[in-house]
N, C-alpha and C. Protein backbone atom coordinates (compact mmCIF):
# COMPACT_ATOMS: atom_id res chain seq x y z
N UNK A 1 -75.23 -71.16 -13.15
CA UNK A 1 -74.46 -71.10 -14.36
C UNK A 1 -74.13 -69.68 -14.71
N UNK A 2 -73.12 -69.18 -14.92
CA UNK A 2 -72.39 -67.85 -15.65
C UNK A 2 -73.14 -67.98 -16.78
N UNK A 3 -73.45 -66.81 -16.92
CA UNK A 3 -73.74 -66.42 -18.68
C UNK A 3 -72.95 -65.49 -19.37
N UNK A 4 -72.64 -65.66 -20.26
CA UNK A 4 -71.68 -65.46 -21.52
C UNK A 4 -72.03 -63.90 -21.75
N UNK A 5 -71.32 -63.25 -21.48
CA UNK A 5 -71.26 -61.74 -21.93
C UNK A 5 -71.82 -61.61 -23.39
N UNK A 6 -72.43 -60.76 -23.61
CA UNK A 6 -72.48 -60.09 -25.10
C UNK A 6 -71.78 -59.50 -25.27
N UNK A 7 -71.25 -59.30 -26.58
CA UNK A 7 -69.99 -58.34 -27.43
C UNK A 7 -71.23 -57.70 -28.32
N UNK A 8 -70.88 -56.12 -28.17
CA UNK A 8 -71.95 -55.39 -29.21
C UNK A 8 -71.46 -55.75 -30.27
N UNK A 9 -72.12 -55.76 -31.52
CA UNK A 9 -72.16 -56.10 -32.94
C UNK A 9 -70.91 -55.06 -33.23
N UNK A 10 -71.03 -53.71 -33.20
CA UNK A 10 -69.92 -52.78 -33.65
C UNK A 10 -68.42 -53.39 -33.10
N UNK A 11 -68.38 -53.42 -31.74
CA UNK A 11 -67.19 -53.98 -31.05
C UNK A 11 -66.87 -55.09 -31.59
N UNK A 12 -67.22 -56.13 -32.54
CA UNK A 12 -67.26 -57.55 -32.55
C UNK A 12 -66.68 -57.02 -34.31
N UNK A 13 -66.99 -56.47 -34.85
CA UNK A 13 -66.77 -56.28 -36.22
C UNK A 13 -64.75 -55.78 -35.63
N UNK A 14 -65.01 -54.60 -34.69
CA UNK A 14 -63.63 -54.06 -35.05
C UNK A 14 -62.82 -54.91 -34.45
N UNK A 15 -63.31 -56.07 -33.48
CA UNK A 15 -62.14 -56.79 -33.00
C UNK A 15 -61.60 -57.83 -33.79
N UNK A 16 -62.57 -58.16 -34.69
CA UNK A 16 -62.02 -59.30 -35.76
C UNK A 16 -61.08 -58.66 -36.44
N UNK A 17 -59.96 -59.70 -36.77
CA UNK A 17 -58.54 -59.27 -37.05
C UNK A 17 -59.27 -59.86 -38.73
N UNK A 18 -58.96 -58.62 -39.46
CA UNK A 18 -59.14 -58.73 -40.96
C UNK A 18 -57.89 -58.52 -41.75
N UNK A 19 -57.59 -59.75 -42.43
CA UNK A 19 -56.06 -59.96 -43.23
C UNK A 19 -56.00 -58.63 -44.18
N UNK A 20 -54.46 -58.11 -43.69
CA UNK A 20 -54.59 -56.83 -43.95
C UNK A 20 -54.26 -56.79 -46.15
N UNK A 21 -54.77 -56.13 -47.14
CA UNK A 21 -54.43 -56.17 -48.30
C UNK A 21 -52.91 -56.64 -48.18
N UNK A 22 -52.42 -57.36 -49.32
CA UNK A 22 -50.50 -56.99 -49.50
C UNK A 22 -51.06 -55.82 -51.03
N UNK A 23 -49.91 -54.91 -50.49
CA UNK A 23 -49.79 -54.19 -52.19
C UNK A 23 -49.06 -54.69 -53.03
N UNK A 24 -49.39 -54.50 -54.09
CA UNK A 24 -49.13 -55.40 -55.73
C UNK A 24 -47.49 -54.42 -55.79
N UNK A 25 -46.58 -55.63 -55.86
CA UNK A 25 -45.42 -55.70 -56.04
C UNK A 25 -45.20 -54.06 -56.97
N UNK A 26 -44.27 -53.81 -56.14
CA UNK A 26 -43.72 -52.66 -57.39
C UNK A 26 -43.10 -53.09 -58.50
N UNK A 27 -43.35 -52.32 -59.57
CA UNK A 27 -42.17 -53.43 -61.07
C UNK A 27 -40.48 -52.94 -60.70
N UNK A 28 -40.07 -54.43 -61.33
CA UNK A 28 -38.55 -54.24 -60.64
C UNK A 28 -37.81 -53.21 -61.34
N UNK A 29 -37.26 -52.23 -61.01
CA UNK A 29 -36.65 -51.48 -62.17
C UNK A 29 -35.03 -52.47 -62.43
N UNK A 30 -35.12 -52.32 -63.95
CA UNK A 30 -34.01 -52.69 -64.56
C UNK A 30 -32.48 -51.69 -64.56
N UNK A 31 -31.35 -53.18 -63.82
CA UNK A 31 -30.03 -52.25 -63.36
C UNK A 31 -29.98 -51.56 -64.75
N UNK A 32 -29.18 -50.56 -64.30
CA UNK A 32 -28.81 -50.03 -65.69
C UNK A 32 -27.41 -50.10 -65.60
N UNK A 33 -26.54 -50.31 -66.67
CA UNK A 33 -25.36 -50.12 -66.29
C UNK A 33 -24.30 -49.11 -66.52
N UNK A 34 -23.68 -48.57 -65.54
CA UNK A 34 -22.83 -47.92 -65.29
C UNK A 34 -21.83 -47.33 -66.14
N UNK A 35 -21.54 -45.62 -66.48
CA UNK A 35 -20.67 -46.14 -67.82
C UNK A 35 -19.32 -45.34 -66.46
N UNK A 36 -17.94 -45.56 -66.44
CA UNK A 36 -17.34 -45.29 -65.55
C UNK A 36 -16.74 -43.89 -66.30
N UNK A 37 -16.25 -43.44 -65.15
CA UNK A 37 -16.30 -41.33 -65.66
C UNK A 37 -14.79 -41.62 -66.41
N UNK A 38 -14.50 -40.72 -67.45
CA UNK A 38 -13.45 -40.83 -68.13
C UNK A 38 -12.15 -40.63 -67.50
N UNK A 39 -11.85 -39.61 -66.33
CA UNK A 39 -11.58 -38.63 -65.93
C UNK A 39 -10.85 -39.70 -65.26
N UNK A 40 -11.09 -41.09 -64.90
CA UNK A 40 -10.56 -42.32 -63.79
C UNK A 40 -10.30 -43.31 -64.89
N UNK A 41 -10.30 -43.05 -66.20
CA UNK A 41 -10.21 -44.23 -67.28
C UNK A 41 -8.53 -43.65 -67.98
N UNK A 42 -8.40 -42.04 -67.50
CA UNK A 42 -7.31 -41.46 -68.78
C UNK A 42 -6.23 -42.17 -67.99
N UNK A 43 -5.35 -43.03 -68.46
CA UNK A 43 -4.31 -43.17 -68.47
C UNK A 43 -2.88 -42.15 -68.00
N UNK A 44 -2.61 -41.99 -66.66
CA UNK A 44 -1.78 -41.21 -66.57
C UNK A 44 -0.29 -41.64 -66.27
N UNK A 45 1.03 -40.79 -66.46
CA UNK A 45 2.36 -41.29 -65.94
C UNK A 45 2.80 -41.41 -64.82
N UNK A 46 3.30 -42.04 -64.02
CA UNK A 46 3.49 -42.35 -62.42
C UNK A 46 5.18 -41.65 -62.65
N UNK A 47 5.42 -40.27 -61.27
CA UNK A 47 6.42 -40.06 -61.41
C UNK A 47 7.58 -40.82 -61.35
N UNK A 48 8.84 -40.35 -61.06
CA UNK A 48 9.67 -41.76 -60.97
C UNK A 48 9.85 -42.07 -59.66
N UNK A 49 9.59 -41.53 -58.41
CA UNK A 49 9.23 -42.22 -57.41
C UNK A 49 8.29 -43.05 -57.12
N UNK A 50 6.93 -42.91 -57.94
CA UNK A 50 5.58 -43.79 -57.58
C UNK A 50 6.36 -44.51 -59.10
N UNK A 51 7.11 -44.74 -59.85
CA UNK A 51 7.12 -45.94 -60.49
C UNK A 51 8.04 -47.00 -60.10
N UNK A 52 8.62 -46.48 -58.91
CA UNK A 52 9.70 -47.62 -58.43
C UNK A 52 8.81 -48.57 -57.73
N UNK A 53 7.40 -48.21 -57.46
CA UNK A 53 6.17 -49.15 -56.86
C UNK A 53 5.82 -49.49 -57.63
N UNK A 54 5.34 -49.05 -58.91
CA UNK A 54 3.95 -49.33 -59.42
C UNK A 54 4.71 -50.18 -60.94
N UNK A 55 5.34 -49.43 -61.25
CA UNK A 55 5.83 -49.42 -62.53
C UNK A 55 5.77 -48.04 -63.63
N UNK A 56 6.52 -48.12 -64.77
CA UNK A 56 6.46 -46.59 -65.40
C UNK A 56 5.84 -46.69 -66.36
N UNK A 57 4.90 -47.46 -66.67
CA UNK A 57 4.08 -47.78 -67.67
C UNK A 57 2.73 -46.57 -67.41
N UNK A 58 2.26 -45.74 -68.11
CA UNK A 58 1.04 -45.16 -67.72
C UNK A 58 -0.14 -45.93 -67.37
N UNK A 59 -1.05 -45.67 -66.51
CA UNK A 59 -2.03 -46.60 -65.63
C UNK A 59 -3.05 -45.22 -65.41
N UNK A 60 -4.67 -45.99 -65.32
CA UNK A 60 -5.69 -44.87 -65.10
C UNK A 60 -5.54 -44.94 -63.43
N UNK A 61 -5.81 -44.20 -62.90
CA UNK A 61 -5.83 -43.64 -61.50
C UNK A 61 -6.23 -45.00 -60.60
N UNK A 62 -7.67 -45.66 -61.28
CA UNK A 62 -7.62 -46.61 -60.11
C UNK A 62 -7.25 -48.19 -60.03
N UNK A 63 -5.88 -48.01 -61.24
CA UNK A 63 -5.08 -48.98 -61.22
C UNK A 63 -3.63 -48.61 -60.75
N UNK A 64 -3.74 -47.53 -60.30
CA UNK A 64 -2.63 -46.94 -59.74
C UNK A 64 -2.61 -47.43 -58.24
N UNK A 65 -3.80 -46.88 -57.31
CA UNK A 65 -4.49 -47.37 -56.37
C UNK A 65 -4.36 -48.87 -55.81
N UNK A 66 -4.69 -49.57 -56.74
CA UNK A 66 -4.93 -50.78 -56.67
C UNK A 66 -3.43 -51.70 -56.62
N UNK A 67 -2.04 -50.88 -57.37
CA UNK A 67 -1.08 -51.40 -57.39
C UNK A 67 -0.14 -51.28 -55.98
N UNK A 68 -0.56 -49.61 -55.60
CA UNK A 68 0.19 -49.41 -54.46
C UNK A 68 -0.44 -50.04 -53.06
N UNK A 69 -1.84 -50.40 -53.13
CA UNK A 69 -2.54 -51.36 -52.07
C UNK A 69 -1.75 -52.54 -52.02
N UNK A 70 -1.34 -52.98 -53.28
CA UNK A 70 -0.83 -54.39 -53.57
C UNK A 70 0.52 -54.38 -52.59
N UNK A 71 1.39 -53.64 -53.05
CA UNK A 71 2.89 -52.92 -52.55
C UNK A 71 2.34 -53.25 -50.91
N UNK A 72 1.45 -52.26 -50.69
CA UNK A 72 1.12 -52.03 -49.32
C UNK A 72 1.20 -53.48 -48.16
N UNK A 73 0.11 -54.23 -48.82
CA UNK A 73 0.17 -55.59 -48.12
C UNK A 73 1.10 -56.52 -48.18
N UNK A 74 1.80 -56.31 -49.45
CA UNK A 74 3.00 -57.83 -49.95
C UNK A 74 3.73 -57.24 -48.80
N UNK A 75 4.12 -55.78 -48.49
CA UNK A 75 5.66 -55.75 -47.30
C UNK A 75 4.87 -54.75 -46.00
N UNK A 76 3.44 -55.55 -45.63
CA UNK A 76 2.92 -55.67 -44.45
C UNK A 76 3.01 -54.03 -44.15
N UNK A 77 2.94 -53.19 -44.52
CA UNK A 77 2.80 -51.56 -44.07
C UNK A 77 1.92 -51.02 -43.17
N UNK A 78 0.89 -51.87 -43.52
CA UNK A 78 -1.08 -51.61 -43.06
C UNK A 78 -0.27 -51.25 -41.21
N UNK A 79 -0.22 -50.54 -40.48
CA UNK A 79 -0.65 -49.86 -39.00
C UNK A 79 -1.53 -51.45 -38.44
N UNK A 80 -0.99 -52.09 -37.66
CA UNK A 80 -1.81 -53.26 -37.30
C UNK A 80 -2.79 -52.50 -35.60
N UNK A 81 -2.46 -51.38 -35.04
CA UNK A 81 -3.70 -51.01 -34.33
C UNK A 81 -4.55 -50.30 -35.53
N UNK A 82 -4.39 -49.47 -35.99
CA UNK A 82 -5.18 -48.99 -36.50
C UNK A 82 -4.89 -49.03 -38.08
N UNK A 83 -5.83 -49.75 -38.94
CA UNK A 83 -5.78 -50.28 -40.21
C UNK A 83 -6.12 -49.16 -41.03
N UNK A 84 -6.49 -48.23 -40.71
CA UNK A 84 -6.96 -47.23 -41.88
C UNK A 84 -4.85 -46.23 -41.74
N UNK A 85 -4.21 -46.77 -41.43
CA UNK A 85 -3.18 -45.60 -41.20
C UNK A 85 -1.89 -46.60 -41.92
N UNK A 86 -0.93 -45.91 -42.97
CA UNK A 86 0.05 -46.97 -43.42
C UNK A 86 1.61 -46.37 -43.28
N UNK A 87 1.91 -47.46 -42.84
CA UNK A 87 3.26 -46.82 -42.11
C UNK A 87 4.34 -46.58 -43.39
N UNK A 88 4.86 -46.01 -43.65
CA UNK A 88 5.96 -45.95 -45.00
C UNK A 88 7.64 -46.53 -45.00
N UNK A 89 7.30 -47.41 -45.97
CA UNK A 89 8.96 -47.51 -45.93
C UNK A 89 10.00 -46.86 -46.47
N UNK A 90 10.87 -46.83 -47.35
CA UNK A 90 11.93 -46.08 -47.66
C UNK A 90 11.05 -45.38 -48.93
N UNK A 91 10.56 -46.28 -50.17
CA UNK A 91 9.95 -45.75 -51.00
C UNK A 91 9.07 -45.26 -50.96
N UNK A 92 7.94 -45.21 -49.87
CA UNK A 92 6.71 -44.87 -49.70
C UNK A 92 7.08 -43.14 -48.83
N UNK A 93 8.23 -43.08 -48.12
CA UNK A 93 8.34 -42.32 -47.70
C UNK A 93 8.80 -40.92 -48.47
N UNK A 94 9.47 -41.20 -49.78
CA UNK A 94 9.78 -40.40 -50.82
C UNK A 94 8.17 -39.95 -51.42
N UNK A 95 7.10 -40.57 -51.40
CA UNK A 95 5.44 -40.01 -51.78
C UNK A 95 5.46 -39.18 -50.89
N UNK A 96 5.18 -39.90 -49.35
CA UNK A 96 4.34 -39.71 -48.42
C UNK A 96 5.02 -38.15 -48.02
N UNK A 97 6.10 -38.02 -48.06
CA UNK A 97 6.94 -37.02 -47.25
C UNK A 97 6.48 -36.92 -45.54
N UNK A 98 6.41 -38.52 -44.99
CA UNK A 98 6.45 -38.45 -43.54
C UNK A 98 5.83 -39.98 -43.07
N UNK A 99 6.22 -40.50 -41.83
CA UNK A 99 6.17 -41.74 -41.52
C UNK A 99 5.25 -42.37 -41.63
N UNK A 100 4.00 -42.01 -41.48
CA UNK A 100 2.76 -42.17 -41.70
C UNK A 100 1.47 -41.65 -41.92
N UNK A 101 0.58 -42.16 -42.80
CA UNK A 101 -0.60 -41.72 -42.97
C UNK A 101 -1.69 -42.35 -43.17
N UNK A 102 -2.99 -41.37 -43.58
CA UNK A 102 -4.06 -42.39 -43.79
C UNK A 102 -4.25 -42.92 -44.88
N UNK A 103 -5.19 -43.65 -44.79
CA UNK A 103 -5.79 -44.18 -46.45
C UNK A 103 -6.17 -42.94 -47.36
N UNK A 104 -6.94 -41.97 -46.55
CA UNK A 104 -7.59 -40.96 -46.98
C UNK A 104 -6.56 -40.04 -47.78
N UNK A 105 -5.55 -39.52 -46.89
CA UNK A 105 -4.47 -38.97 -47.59
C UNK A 105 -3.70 -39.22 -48.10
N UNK A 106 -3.93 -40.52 -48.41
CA UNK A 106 -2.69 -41.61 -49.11
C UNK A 106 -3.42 -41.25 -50.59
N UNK A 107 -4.43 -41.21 -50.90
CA UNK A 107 -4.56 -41.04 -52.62
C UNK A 107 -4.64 -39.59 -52.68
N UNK A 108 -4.58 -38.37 -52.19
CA UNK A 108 -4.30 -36.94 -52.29
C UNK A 108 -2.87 -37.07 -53.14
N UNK A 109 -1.29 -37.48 -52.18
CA UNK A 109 -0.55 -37.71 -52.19
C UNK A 109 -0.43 -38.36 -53.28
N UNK A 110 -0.63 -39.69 -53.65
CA UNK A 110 -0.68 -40.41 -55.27
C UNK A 110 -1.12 -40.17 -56.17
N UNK A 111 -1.96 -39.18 -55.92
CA UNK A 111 -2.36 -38.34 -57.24
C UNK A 111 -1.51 -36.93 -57.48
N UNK A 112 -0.96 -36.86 -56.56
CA UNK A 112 0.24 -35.45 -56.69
C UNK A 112 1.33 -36.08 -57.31
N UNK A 113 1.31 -37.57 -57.45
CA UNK A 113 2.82 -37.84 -58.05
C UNK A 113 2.77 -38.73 -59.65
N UNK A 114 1.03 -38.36 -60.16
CA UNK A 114 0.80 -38.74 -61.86
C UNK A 114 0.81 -37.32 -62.52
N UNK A 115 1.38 -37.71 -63.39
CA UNK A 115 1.64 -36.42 -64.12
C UNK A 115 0.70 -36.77 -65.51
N UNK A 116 0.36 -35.89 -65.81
CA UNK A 116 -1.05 -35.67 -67.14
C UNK A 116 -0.13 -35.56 -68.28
């Protein structure tokens, strides 16, 4: 008959798998909410080229944004290889001053054409 190995007492303690603590939940911090910067709330005038898009009603900056995105998709502009780039049409090309650009430099440009 085989006989059964001994496990030293020390070895036998560290091999037992001991359920490790959970730590006590952190407290949830409460959202706080957001107050939005004024600076994107002031109401500005769209020249008369960005109002033949948007309209000539004064609009805060990121309803300006949001109108010429609109423009953008209703007459399909979006660069279909590459979506970050928008091709300009007749009116867009009076902003843009050139056939195409990015998203990135597309609000440089729309903010050069609200007047304070």
């Amino acid at each position: 008959m085989a006989t059964a190995k001994k496990v030293p007492a020390k070895k036998a303690a560290a091999t037992e798998k001991v359920p490790a603590k959970k730590a006590a939940p952190a407290a949830k911090k409460v959202a706080v909410k957001r107050t939005p910067n004024a600076a994107f709330m002031k109401a500005l005038t769209p020249s008369p080229a960005l109002a033949a898009i948007i309209g000539a009603e004064p609009l805060p900056r990121t309803e300006v944004t949001k109108k010429v995105w609109e423009y953008i998709k209703k007459h399909n502009l979006q660069d279909a290889a590459n979506k970050r780039n928008i091709n300009a049409d007749d009116k867009l090309k009076v902003i843009f001053k050139k056939a195409q650009v990015s998203m990135f430099e597309m609000t440089k440009l729309i903010s050069d054409q609200l007047l304070k």
